[in-house]
PDB file of N, CA and C in Angstrom:
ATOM      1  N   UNK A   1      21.413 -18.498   4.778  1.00  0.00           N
ATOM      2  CA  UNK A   1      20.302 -17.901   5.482  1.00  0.00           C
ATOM      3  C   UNK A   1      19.184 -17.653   4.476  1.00  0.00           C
ATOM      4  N   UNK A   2      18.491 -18.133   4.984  1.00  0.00           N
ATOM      5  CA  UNK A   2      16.983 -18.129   3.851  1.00  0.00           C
ATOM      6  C   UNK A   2      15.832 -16.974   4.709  1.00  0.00           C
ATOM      7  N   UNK A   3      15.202 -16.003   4.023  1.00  0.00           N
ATOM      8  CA  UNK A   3      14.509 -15.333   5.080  1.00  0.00           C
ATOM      9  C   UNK A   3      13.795 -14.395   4.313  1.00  0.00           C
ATOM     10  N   UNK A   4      12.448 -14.804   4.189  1.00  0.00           N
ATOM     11  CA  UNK A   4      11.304 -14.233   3.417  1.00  0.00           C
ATOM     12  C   UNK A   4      10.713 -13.439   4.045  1.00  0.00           C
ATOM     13  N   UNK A   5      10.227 -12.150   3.705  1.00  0.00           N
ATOM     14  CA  UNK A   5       9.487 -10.994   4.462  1.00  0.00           C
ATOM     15  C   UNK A   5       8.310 -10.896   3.272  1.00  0.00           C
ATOM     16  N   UNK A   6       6.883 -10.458   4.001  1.00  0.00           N
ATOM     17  CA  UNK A   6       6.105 -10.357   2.986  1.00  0.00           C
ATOM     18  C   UNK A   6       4.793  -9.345   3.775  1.00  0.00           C
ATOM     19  N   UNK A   7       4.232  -8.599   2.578  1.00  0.00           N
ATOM     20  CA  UNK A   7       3.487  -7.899   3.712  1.00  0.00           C
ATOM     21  C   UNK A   7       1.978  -7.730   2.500  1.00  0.00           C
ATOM     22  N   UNK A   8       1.001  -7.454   2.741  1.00  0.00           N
ATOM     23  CA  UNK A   8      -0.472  -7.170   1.961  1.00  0.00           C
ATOM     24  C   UNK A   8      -1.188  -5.900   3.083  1.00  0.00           C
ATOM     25  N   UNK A   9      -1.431  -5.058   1.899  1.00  0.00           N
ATOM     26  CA  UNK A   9      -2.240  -4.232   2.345  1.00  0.00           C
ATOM     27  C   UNK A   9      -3.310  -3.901   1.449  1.00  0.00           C
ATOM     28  N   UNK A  10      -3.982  -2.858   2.212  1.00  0.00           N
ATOM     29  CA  UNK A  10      -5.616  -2.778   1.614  1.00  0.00           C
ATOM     30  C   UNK A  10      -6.168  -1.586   1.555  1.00  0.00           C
ATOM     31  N   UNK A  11      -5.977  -0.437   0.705  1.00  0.00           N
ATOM     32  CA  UNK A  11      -6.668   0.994   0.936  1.00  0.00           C
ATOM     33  C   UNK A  11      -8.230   1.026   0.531  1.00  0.00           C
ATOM     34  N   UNK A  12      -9.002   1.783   1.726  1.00  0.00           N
ATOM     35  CA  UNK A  12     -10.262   1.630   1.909  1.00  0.00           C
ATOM     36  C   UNK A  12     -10.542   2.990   1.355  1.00  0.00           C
ATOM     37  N   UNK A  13     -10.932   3.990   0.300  1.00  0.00           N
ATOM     38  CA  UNK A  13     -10.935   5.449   0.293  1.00  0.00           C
ATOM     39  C   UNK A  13     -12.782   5.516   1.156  1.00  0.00           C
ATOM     40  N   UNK A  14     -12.534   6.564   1.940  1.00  0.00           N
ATOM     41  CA  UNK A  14     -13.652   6.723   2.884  1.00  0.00           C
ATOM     42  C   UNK A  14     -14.452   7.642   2.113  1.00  0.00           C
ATOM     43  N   UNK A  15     -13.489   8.538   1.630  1.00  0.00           N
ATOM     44  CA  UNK A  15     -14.155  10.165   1.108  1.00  0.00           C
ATOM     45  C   UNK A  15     -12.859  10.502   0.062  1.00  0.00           C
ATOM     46  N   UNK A  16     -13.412  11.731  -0.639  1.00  0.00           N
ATOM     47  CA  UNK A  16     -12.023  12.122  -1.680  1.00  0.00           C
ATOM     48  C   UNK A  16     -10.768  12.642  -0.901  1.00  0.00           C
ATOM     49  N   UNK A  17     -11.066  12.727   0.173  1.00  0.00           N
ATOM     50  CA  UNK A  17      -9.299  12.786   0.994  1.00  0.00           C
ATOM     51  C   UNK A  17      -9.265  12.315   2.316  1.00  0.00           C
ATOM     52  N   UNK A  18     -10.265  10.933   2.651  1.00  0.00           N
ATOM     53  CA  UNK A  18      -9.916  10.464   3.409  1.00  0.00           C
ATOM     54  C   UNK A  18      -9.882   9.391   3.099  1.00  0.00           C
ATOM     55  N   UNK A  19      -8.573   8.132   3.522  1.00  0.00           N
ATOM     56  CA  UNK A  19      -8.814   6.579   3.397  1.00  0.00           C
ATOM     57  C   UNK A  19      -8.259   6.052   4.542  1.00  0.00           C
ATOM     58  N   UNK A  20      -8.738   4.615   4.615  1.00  0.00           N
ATOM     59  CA  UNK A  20      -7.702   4.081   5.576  1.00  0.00           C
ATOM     60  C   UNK A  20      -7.411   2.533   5.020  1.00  0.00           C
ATOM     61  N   UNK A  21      -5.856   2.659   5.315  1.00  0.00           N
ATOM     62  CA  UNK A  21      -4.786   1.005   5.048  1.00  0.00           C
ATOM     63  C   UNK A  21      -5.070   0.315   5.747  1.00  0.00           C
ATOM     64  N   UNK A  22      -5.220  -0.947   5.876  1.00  0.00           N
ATOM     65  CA  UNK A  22      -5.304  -2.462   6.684  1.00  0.00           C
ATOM     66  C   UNK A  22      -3.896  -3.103   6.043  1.00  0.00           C
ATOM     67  N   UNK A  23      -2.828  -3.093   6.774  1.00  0.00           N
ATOM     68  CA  UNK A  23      -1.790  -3.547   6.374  1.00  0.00           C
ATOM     69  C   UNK A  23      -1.466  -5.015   7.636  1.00  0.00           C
ATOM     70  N   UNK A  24      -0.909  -6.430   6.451  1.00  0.00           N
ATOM     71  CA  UNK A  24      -0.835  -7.707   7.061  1.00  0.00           C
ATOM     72  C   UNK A  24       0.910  -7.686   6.841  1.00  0.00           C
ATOM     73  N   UNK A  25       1.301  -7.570   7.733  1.00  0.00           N
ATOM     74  CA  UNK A  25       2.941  -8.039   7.396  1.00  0.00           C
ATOM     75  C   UNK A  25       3.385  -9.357   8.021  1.00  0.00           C
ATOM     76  N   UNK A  26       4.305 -10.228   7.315  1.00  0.00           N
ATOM     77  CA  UNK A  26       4.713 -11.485   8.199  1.00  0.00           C
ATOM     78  C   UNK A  26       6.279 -11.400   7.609  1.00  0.00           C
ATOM     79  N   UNK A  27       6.796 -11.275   8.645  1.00  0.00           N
ATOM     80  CA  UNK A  27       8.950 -12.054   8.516  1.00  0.00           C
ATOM     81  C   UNK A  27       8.939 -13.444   8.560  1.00  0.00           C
ATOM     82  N   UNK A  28      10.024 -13.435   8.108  1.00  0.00           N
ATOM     83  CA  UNK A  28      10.397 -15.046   8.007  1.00  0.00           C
ATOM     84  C   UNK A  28       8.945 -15.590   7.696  1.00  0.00           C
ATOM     85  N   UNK A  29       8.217 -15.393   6.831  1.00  0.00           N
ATOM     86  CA  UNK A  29       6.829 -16.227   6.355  1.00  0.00           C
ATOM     87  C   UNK A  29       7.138 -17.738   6.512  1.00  0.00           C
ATOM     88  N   UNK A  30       8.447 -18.333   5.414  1.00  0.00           N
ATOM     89  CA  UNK A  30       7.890 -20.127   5.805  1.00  0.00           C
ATOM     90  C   UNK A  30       8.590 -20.540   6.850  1.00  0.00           C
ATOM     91  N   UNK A  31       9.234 -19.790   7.882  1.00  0.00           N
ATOM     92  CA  UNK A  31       9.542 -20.640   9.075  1.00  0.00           C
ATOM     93  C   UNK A  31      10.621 -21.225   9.308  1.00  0.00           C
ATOM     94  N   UNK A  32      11.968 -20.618   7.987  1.00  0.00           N
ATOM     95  CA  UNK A  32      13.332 -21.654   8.092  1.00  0.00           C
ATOM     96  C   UNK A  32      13.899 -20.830   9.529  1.00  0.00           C
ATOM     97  N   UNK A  33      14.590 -22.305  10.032  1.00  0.00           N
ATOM     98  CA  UNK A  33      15.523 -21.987  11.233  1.00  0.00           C
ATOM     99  C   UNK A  33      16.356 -21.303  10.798  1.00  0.00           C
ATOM    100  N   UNK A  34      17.167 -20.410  11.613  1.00  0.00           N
ATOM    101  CA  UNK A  34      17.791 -19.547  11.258  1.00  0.00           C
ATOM    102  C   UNK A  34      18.897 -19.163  12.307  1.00  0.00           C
ATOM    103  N   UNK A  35      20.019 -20.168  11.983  1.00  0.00           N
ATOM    104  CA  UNK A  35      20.986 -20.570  12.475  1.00  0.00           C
ATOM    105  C   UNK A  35      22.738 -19.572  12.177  1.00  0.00           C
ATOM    106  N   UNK A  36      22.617 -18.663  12.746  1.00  0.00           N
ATOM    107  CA  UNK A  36      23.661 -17.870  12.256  1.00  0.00           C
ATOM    108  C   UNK A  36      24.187 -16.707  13.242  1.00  0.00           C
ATOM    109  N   UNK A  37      25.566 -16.873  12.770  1.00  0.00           N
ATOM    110  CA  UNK A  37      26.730 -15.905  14.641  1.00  0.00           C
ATOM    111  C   UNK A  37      27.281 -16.595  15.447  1.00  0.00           C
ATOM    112  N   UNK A  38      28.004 -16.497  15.877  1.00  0.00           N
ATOM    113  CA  UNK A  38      29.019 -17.435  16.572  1.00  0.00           C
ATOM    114  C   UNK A  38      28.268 -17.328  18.294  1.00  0.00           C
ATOM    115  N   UNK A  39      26.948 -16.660  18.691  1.00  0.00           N
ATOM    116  CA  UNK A  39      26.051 -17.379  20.090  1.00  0.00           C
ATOM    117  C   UNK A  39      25.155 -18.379  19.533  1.00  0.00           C
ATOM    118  N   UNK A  40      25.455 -18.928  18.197  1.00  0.00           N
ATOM    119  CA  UNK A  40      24.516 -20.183  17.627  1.00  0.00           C
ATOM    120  C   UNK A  40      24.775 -21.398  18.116  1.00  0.00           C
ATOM    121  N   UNK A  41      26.378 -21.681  18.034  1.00  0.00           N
ATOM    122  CA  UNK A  41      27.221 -22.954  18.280  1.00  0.00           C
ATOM    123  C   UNK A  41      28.002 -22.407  19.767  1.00  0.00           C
ATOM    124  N   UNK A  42      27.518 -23.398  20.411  1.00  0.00           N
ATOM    125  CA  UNK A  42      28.597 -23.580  21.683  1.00  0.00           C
ATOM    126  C   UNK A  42      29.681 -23.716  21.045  1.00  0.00           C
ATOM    127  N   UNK A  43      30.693 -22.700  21.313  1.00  0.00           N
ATOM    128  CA  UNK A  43      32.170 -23.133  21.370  1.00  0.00           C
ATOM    129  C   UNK A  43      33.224 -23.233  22.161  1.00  0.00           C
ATOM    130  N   UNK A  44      32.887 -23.543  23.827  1.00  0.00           N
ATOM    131  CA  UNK A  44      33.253 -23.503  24.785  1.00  0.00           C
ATOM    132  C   UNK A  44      33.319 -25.428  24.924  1.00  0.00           C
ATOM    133  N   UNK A  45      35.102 -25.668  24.969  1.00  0.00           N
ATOM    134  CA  UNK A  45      35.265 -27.125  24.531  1.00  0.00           C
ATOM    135  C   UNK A  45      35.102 -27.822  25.449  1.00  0.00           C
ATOM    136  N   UNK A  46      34.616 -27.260  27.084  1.00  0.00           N
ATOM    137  CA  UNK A  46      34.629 -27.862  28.178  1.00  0.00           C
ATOM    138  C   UNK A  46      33.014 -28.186  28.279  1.00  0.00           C
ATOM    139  N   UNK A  47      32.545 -27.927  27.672  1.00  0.00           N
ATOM    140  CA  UNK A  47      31.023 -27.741  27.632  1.00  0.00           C
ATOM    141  C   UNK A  47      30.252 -28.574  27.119  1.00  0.00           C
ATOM    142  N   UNK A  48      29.526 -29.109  28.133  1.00  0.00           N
ATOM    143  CA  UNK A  48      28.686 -30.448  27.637  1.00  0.00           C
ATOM    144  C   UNK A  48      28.077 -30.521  26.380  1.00  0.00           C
ATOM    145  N   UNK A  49      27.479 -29.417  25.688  1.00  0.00           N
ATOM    146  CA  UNK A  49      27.120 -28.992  24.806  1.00  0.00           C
ATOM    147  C   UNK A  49      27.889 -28.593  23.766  1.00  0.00           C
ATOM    148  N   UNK A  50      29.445 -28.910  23.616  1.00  0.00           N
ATOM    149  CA  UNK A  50      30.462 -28.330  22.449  1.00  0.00           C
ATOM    150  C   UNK A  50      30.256 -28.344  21.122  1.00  0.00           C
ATOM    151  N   UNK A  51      29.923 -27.792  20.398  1.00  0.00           N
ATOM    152  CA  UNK A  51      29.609 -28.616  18.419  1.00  0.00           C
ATOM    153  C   UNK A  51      28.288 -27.575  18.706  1.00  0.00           C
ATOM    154  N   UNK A  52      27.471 -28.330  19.728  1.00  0.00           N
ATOM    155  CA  UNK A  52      26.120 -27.963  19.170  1.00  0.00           C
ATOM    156  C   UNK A  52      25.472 -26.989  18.938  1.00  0.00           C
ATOM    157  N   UNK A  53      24.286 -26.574  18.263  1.00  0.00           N
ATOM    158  CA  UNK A  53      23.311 -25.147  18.217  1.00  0.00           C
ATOM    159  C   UNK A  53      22.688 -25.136  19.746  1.00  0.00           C
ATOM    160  N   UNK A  54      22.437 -23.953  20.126  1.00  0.00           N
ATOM    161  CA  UNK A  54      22.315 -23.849  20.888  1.00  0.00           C
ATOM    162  C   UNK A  54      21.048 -22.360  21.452  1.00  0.00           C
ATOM    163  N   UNK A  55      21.195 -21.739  19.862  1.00  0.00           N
ATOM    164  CA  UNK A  55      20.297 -20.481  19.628  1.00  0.00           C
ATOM    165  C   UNK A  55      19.879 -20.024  18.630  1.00  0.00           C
ATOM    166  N   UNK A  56      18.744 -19.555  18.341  1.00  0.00           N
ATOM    167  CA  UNK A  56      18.710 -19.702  17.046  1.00  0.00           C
ATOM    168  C   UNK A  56      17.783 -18.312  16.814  1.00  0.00           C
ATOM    169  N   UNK A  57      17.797 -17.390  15.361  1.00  0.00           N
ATOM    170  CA  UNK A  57      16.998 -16.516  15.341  1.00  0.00           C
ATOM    171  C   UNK A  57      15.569 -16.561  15.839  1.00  0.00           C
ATOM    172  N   UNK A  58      14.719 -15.312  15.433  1.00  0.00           N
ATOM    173  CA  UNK A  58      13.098 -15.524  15.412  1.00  0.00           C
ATOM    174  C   UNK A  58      12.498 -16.352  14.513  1.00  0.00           C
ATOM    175  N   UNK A  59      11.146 -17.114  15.228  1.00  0.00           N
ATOM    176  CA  UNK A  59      10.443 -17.595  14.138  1.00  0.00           C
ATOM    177  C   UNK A  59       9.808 -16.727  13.760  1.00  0.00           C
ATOM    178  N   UNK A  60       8.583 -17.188  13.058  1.00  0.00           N
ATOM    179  CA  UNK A  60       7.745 -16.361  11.969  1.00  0.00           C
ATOM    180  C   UNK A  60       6.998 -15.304  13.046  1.00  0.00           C
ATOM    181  N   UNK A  61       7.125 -13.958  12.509  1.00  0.00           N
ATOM    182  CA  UNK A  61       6.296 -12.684  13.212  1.00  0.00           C
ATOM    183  C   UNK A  61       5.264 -12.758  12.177  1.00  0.00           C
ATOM    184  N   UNK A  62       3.982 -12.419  12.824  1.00  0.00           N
ATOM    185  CA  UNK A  62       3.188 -11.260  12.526  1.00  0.00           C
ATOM    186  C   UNK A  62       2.736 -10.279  13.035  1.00  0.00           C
ATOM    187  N   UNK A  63       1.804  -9.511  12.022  1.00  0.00           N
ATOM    188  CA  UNK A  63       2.012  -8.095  12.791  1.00  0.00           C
ATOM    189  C   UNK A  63       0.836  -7.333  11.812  1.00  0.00           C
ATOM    190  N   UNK A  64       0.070  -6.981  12.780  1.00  0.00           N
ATOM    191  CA  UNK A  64      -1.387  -6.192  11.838  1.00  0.00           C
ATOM    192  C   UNK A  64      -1.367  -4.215  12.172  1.00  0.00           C
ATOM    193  N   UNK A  65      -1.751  -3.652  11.235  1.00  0.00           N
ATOM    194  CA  UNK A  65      -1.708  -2.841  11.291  1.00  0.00           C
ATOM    195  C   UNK A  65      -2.956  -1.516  10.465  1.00  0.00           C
ATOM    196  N   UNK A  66      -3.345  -1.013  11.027  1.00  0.00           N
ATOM    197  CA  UNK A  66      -4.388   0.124  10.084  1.00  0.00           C
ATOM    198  C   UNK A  66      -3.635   1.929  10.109  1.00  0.00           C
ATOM    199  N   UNK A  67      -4.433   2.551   9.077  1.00  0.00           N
ATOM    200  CA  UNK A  67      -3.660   3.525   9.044  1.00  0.00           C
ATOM    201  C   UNK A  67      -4.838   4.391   8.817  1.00  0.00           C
ATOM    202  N   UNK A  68      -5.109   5.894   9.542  1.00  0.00           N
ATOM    203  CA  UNK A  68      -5.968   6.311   8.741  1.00  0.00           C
ATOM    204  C   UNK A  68      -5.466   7.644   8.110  1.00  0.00           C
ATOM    205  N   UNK A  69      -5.570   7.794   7.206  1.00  0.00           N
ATOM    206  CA  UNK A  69      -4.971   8.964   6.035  1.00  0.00           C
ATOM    207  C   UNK A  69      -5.844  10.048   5.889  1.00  0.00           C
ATOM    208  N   UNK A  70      -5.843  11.347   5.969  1.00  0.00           N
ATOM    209  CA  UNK A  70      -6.621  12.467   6.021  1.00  0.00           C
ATOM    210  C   UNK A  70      -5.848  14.046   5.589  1.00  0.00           C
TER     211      UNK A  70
END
């Protein structure tokens, strides 16, 4: 399982005790399939589908976010 999380943020100070964050987060950034747990592979031997994948984790999220601090 390969599975990169990565996030950038940005503090803006407004005033001496106020700022606000611009935060960029992304999971799974490059996008590997993510093939893992036994609801991945059909294992039902009657099943047209037997062997195969069949489900697979999330692809890549993002997700924006601000914060304001005071």
């Amino acid at each position: 399982m390969a599975n990169f999380d990565m996030a950038l943020l940005k503090n803006l100070r407004l005033s001496e005790s106020k700022s606000l964050q611009f935060r960029l987060e992304a999971f799974n950034v490059f996008n590997h399939a993510q093939f893992f747990g036994p609801q991945a592979v059909d294992g039902n031997i009657s099943s047209g589908t037997f062997g195969q994948v069949v489900s697979a984790g999330a692809p890549r999220l993002v997700q924006l976010g601000a914060k304001f601090i005071f």
